[in-house]
N, C-alpha and C. Protein backbone atom coordinates (compact mmCIF):
# COMPACT_ATOMS: atom_id res chain seq x y z
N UNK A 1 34.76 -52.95 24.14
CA UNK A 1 35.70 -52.91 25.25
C UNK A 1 35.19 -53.87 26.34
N UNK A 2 36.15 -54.99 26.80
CA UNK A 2 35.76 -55.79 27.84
C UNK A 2 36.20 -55.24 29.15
N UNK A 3 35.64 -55.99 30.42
CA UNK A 3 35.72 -55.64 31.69
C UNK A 3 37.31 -55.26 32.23
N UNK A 4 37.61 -56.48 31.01
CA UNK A 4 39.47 -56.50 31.68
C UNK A 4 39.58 -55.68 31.19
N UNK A 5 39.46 -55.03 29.79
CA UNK A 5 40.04 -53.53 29.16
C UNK A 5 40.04 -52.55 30.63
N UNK A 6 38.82 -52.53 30.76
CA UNK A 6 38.45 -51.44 32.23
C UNK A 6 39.43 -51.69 33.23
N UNK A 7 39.21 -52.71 33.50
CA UNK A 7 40.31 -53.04 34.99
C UNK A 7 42.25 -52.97 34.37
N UNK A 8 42.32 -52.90 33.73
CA UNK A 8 43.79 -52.77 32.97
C UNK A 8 43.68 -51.24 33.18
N UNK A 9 42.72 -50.90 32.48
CA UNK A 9 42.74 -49.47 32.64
C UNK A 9 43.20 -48.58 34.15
N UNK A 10 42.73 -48.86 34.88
CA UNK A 10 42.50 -48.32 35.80
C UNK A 10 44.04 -48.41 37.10
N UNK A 11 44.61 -49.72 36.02
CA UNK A 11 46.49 -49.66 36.78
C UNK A 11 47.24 -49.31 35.83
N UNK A 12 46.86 -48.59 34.53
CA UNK A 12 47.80 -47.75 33.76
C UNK A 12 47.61 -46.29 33.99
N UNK A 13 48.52 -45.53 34.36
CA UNK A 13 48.98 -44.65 35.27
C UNK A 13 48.57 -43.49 34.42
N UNK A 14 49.21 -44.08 32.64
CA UNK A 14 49.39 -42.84 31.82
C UNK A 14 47.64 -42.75 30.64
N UNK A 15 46.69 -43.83 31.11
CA UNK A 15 45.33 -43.94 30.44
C UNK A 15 44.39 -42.92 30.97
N UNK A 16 43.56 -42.37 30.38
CA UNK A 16 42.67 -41.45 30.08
C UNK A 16 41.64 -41.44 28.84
N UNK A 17 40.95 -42.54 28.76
CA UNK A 17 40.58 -43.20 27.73
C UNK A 17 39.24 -42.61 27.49
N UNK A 18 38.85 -42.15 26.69
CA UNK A 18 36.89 -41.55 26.94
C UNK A 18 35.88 -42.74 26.74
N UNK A 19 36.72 -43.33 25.61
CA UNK A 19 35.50 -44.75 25.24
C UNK A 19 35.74 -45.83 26.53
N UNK A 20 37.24 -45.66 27.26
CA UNK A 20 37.29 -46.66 28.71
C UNK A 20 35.99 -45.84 29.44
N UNK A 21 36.33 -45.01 30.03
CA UNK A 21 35.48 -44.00 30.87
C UNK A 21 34.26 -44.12 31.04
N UNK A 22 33.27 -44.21 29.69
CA UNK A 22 32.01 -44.73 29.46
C UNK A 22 31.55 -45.91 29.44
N UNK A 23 32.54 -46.83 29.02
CA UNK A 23 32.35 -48.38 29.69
C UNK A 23 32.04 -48.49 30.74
N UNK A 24 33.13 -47.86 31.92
CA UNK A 24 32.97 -47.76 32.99
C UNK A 24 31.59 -47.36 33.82
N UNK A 25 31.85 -46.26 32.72
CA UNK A 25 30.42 -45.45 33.45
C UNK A 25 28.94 -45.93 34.02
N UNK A 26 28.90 -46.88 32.54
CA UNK A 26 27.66 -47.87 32.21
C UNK A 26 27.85 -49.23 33.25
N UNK A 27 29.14 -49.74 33.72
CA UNK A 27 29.20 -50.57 34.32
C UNK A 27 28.80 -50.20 36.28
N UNK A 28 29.34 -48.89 36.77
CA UNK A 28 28.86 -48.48 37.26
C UNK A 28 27.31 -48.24 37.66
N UNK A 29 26.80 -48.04 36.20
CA UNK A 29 24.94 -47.63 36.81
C UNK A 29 24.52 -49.01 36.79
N UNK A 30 24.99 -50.20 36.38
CA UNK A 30 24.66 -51.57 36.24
C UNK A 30 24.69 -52.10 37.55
N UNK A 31 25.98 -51.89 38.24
CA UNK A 31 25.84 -52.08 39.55
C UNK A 31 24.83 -51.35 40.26
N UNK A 32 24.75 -50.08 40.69
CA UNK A 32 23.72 -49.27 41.62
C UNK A 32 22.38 -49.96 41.01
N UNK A 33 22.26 -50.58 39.93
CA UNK A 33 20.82 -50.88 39.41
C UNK A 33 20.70 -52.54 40.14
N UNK A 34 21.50 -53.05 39.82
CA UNK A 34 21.52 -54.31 40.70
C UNK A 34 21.81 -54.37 42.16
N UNK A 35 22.42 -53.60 42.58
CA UNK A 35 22.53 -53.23 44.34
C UNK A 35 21.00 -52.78 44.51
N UNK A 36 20.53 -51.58 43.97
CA UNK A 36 18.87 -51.56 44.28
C UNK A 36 18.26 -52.88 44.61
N UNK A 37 17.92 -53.55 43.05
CA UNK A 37 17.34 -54.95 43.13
C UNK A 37 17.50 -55.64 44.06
N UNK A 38 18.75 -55.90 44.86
CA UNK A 38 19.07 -56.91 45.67
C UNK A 38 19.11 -55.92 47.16
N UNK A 39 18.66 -55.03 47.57
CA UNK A 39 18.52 -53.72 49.13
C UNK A 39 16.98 -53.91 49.08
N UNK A 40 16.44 -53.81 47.85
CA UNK A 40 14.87 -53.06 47.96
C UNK A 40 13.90 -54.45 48.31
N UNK A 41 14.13 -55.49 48.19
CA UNK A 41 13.03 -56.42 48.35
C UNK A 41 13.77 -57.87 48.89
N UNK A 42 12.75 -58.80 49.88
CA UNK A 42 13.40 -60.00 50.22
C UNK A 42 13.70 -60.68 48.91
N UNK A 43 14.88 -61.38 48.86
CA UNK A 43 15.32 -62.51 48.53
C UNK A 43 15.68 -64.17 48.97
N UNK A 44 15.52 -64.66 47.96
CA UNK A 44 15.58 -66.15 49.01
C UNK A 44 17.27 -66.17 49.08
N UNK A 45 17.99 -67.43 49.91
CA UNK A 45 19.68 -67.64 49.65
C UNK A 45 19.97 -67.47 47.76
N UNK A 46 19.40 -68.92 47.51
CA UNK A 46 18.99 -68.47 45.65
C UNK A 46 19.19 -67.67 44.77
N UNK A 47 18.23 -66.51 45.47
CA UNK A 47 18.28 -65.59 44.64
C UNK A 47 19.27 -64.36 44.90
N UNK A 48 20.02 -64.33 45.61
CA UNK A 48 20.47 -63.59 46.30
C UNK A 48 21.93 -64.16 45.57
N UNK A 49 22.52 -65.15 45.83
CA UNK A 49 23.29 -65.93 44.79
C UNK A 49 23.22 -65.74 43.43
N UNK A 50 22.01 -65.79 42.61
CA UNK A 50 21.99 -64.92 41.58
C UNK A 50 21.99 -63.73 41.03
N UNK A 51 21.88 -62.92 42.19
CA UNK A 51 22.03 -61.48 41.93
C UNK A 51 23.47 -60.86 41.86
N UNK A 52 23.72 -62.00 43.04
CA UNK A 52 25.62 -61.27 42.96
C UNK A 52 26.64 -62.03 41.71
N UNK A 53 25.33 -63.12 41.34
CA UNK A 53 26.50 -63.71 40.51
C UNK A 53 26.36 -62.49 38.94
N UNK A 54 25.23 -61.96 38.59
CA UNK A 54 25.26 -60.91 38.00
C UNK A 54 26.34 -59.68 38.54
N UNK A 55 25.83 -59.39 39.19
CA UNK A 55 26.73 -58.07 39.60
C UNK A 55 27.84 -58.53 39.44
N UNK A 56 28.88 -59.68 39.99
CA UNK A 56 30.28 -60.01 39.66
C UNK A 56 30.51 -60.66 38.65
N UNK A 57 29.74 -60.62 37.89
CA UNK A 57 30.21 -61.21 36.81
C UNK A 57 30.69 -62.74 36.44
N UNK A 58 30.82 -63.40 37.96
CA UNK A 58 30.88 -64.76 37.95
C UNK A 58 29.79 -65.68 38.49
N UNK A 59 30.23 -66.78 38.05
CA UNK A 59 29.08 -67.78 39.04
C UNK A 59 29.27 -67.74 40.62
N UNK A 60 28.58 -67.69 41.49
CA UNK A 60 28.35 -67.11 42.88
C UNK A 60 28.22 -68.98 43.23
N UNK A 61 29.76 -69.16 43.97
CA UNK A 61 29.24 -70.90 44.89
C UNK A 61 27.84 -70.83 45.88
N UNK A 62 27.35 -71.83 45.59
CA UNK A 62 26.60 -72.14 46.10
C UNK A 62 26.44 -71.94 48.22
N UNK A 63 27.93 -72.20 48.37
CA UNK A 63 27.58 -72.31 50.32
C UNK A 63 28.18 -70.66 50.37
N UNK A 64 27.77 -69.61 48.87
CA UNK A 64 28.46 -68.10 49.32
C UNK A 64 26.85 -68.09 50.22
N UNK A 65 26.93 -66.93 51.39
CA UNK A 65 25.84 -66.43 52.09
C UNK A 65 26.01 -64.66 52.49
N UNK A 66 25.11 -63.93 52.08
CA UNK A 66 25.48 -62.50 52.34
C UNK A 66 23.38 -62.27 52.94
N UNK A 67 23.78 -61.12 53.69
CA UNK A 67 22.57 -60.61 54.71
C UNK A 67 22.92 -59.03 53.92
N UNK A 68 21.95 -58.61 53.10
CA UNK A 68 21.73 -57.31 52.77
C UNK A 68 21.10 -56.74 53.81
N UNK A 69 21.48 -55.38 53.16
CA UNK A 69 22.06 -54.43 52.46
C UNK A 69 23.46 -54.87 51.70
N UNK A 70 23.66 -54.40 51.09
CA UNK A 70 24.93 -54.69 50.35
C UNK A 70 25.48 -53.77 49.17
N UNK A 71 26.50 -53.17 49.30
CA UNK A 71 26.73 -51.90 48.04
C UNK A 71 27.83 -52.17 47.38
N UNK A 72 28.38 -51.77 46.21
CA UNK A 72 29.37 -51.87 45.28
C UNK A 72 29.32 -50.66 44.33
N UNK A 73 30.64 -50.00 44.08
CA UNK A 73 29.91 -49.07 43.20
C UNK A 73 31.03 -49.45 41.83
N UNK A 74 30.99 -51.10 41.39
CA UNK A 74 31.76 -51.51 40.27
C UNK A 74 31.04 -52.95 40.38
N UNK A 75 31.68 -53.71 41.11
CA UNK A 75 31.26 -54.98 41.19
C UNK A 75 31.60 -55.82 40.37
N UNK A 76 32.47 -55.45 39.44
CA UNK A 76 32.79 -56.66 38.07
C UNK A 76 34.13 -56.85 38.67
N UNK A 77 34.80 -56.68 39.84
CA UNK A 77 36.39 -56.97 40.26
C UNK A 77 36.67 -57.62 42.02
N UNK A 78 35.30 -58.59 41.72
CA UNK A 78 35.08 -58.84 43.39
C UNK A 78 35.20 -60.11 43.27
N UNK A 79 36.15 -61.23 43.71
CA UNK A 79 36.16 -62.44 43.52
C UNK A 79 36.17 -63.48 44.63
N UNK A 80 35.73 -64.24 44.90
CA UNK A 80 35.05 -65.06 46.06
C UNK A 80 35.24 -66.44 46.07
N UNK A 81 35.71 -66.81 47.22
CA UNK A 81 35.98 -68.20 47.45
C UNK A 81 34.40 -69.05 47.77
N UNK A 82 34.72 -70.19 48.50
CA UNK A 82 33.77 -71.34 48.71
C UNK A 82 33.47 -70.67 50.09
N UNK A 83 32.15 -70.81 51.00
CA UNK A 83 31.75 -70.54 52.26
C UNK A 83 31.84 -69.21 52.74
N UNK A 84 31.97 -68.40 52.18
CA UNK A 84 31.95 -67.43 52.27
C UNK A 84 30.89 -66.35 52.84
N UNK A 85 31.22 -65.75 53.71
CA UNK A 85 29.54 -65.40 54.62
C UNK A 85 30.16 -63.80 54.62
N UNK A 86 29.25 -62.88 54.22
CA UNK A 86 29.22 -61.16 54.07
C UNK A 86 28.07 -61.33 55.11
N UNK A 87 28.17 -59.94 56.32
CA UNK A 87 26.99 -59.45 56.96
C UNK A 87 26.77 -58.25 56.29
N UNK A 88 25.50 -57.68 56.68
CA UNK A 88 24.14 -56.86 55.97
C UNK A 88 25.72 -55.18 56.48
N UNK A 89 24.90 -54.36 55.38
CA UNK A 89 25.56 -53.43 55.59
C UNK A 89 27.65 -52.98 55.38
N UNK A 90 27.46 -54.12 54.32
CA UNK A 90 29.40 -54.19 53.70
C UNK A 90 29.37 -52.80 52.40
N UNK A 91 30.39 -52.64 52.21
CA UNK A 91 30.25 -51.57 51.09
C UNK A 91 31.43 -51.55 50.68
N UNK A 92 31.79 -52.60 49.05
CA UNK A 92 32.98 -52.49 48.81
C UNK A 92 33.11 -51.68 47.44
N UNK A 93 34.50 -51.11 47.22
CA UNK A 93 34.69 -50.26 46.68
C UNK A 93 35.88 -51.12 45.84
N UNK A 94 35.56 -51.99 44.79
CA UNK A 94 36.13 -52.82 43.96
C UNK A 94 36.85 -52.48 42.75
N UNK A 95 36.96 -51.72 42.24
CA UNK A 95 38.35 -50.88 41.13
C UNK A 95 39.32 -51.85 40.72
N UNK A 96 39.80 -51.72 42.16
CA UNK A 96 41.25 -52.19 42.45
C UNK A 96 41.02 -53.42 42.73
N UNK A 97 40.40 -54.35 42.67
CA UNK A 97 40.04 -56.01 42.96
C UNK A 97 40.23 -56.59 44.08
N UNK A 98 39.22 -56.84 44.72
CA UNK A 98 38.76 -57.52 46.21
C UNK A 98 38.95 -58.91 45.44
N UNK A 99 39.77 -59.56 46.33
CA UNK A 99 40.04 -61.26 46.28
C UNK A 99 39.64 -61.83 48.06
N UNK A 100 38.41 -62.51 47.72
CA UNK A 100 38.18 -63.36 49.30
C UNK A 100 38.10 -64.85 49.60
N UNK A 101 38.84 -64.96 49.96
CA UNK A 101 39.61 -66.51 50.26
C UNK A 101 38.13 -67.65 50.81
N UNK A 102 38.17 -69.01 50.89
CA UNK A 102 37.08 -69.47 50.80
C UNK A 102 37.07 -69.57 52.56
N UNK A 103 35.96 -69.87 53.38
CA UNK A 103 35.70 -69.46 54.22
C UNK A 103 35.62 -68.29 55.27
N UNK A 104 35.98 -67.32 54.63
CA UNK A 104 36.23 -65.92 55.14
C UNK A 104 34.74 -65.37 55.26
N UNK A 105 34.66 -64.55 56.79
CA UNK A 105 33.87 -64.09 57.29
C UNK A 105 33.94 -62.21 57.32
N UNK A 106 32.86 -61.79 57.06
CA UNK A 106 32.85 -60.07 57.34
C UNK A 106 31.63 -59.90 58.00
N UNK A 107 32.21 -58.85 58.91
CA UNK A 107 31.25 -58.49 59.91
C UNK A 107 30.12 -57.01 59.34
N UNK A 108 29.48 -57.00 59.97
CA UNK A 108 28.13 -55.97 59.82
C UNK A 108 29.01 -55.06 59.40
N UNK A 109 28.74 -53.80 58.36
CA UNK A 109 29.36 -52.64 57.93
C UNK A 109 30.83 -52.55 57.57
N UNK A 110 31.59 -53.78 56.95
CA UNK A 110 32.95 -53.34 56.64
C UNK A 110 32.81 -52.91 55.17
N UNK A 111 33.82 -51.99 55.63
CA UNK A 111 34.49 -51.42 53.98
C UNK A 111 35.91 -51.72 53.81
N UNK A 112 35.69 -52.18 51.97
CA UNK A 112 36.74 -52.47 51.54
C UNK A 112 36.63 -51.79 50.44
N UNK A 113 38.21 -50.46 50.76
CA UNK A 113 38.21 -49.56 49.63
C UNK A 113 39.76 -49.99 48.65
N UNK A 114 39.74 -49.66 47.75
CA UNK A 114 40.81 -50.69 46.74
C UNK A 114 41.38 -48.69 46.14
N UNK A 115 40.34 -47.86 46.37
CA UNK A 115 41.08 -46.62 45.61
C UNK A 115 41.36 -45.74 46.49
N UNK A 116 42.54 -45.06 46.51
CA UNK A 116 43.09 -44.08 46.90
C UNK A 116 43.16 -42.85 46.08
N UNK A 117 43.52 -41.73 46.75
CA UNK A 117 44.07 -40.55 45.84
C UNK A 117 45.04 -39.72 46.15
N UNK A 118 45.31 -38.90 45.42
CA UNK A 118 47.26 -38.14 45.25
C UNK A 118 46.63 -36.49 44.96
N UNK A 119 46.11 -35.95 46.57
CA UNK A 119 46.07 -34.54 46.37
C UNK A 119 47.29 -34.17 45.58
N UNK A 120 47.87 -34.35 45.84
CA UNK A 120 49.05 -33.52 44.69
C UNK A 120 49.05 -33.84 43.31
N UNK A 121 48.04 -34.90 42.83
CA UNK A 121 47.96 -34.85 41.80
C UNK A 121 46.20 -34.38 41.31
N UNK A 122 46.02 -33.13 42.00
CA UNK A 122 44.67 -32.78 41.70
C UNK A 122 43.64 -34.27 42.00
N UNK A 123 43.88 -34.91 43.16
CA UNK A 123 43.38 -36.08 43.44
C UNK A 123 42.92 -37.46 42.40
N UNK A 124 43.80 -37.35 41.67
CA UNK A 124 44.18 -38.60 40.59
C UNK A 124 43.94 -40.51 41.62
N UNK A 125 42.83 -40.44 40.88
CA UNK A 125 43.09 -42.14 41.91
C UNK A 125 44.17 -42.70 41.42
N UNK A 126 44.29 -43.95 42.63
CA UNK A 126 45.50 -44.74 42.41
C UNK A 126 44.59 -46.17 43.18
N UNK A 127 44.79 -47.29 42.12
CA UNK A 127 43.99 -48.75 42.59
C UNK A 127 44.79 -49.65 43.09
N UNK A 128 44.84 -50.52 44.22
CA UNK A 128 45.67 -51.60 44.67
C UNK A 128 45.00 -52.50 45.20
N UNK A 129 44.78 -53.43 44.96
CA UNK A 129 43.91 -54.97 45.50
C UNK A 129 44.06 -55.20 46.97
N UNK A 130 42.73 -55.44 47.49
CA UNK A 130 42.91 -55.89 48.73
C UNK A 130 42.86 -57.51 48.29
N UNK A 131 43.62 -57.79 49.09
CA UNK A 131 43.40 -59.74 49.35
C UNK A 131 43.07 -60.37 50.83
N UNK A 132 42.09 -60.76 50.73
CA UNK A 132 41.52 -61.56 52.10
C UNK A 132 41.46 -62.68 52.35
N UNK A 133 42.43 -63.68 52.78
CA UNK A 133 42.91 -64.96 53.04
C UNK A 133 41.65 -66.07 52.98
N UNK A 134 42.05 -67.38 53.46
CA UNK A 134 40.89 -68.09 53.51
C UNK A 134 41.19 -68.37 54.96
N UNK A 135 39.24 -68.02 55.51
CA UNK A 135 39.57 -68.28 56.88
C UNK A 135 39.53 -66.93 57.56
N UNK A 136 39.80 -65.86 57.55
CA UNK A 136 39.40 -64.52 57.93
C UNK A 136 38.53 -64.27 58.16
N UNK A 137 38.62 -63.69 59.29
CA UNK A 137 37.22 -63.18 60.44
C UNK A 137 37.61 -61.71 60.09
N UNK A 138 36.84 -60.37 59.65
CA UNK A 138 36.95 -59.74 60.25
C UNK A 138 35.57 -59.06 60.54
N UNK A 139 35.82 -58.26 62.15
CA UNK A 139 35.23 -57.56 62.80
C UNK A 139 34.14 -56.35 61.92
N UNK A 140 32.94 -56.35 62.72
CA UNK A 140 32.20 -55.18 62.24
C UNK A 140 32.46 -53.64 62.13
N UNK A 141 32.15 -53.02 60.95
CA UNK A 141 32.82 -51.76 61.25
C UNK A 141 34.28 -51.66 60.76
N UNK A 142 34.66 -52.85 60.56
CA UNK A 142 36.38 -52.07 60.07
C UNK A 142 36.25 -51.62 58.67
N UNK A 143 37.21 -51.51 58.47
CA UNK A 143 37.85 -50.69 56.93
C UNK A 143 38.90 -51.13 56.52
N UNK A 144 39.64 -51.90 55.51
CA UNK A 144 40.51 -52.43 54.78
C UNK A 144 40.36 -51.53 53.40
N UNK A 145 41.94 -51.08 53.53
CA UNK A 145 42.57 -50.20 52.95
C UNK A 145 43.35 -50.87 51.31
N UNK A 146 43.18 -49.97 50.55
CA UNK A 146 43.79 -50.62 49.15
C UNK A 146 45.42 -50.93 49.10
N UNK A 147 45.77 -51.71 48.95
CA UNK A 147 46.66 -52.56 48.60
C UNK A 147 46.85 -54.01 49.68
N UNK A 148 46.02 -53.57 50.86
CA UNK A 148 46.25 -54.35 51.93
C UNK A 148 46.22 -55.84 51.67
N UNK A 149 46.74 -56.82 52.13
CA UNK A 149 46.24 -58.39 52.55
C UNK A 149 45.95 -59.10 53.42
N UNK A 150 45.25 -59.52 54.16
CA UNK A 150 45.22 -60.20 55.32
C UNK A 150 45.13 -61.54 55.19
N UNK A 151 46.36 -61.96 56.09
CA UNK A 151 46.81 -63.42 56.16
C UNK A 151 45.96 -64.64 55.88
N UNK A 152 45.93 -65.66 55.70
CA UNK A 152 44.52 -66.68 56.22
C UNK A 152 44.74 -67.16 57.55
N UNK A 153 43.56 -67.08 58.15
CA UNK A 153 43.28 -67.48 59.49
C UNK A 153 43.24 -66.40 60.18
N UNK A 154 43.32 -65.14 59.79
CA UNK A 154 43.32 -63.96 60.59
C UNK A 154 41.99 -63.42 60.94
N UNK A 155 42.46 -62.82 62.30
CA UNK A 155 41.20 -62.13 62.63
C UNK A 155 41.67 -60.89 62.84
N UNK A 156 40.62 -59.55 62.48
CA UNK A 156 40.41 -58.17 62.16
C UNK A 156 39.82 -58.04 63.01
N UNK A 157 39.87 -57.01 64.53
CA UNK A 157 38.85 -56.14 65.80
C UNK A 157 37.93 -55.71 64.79
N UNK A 158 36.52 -55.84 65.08
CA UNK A 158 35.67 -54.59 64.84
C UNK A 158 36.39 -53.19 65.21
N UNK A 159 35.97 -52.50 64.17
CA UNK A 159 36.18 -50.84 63.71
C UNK A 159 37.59 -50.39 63.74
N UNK A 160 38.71 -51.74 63.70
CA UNK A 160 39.72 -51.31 62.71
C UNK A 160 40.15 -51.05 61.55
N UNK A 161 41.23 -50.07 61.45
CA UNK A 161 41.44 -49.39 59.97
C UNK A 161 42.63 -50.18 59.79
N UNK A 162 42.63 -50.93 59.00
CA UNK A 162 43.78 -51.76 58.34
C UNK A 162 44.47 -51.04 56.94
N UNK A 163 45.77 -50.43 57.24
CA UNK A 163 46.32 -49.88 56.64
C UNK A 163 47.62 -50.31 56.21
N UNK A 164 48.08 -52.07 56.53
CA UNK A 164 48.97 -52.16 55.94
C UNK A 164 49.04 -53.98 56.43
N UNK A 165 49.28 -54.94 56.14
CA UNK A 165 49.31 -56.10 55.52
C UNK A 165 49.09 -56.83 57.03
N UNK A 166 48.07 -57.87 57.09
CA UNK A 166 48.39 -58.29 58.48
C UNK A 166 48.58 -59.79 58.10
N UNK A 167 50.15 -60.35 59.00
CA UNK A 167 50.14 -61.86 58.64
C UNK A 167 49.53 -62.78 59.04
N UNK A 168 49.66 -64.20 58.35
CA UNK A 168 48.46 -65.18 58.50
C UNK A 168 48.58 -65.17 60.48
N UNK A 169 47.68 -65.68 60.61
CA UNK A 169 47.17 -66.58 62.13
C UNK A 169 48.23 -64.83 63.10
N UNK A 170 47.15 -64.23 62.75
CA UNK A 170 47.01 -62.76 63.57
C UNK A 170 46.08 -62.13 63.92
N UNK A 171 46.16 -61.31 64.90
CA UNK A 171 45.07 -60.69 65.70
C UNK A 171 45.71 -59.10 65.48
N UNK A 172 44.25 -57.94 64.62
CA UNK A 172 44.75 -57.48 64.28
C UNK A 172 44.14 -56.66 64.79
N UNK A 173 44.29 -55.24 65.65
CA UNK A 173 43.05 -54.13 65.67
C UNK A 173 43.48 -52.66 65.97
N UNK A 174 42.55 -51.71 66.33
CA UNK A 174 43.18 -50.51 66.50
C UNK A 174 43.13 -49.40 64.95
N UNK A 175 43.59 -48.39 65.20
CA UNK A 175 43.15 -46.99 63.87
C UNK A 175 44.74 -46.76 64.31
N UNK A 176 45.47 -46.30 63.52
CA UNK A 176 45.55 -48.22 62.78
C UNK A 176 45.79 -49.06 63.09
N UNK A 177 45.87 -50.20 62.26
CA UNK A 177 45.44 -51.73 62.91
C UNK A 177 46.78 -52.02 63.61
N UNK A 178 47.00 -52.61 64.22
CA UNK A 178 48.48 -52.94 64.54
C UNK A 178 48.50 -54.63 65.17
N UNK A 179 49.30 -55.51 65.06
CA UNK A 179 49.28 -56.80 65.79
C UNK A 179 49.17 -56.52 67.16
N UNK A 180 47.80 -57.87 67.64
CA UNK A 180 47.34 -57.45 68.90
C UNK A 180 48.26 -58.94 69.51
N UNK A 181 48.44 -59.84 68.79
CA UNK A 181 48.55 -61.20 68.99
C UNK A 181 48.51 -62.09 68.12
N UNK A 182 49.59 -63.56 67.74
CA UNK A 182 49.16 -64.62 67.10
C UNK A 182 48.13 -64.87 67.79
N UNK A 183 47.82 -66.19 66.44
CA UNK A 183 47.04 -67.21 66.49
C UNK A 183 47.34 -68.11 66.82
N UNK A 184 46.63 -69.22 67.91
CA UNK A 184 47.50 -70.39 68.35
C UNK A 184 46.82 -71.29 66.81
N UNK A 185 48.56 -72.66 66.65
CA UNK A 185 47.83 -73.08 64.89
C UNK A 185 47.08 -74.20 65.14
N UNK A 186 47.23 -74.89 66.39
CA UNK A 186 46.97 -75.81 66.66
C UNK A 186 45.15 -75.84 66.38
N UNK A 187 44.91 -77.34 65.17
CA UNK A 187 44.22 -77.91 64.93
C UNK A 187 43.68 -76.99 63.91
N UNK A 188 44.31 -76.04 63.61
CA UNK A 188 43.67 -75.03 61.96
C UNK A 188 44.57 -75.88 61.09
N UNK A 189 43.84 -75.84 60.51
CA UNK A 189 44.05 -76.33 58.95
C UNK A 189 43.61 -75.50 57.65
């Protein structure tokens, strides 16, 4: 069973798979085993680049830059643009597939959760992709919610809860997030 089997899995509504499940399972302790590796001891840029390019399963660009701590409790559905800068203390929750646009910035402690659940369905998750533009600032402390997208060029307040799509060249903040303001476009590219 490959990764995509898993991630297919996990947006078919009517799957309950035991041999998916244990894939999973194993892919799971793979991550917490490589999140250790890369929390518990310095790394150079380098190596640090190679650790995530393990954990995601892809090759990690070269100008990516992240400041651990850093957590995942999947990590094979996290995909990353060029320039890309994570601060220490992010914790994404990848299921549902984190897409981050190339120059996009995250501040100290954001979470990005991709799963939800349906008390009424004896709390049955439900996965929806966050997408994070190229060019996105967001603030320390927020939380981006599963299915969400944020525009490119947008900026996210620290310790907003983004609960529903913010458009490009926006200013977004507040529980919940709500438009604070465009972006002037002049000289973004």
């Amino acid at each position: 069973m490959t990764v995509e089997d898993i991630i297919a899995n996990y947006y078919d509504e009517t799957a309950d798979s035991e041999e998916c499940n244990a894939c999973a399972d194993r892919l799971y302790q793979e991550a917490l085993r490589i999140s250790m590796e890369l929390n518990n001891q310095y790394h150079t840029p380098d190596e640090i680049r190679e650790i995530m390019s393990r954990l995601t399963g892809q090759q990690i660009d070269p100008s990516f830059r992240l400041f651990p701590p850093f957590y995942t409790d999947f990590g094979k559905n996290i995909h990353m643009g060029k320039d890309v800068f994570i601060n220490s203390g992010c914790h994404f929750q990848d299921q549902g597939g984190i897409e981050i646009g190339d120059g996009a910035m995250l501040g100290h402690n954001v979470v990005l959760a991709t799963i939800n659940h349906d008390p009424a369905q004896n709390r049955k998750n439900h996965y929806a992709p966050i997408t994070i533009g190229a060019h996105v600032w967001i603030g320390s402390n927020a939380t981006i919610l599963s299915g969400v997208t944020i525009g490119e060029w947008s900026v996210v307040a620290a310790g907003a809860v983004v609960t529903k799509d913010v458009p490009p060249y926006t200013v977004a903040g507040g529980v919940p997030a709500k438009m604070i303001k465009k972006i002037d476009r002049g000289g973004a590219s």
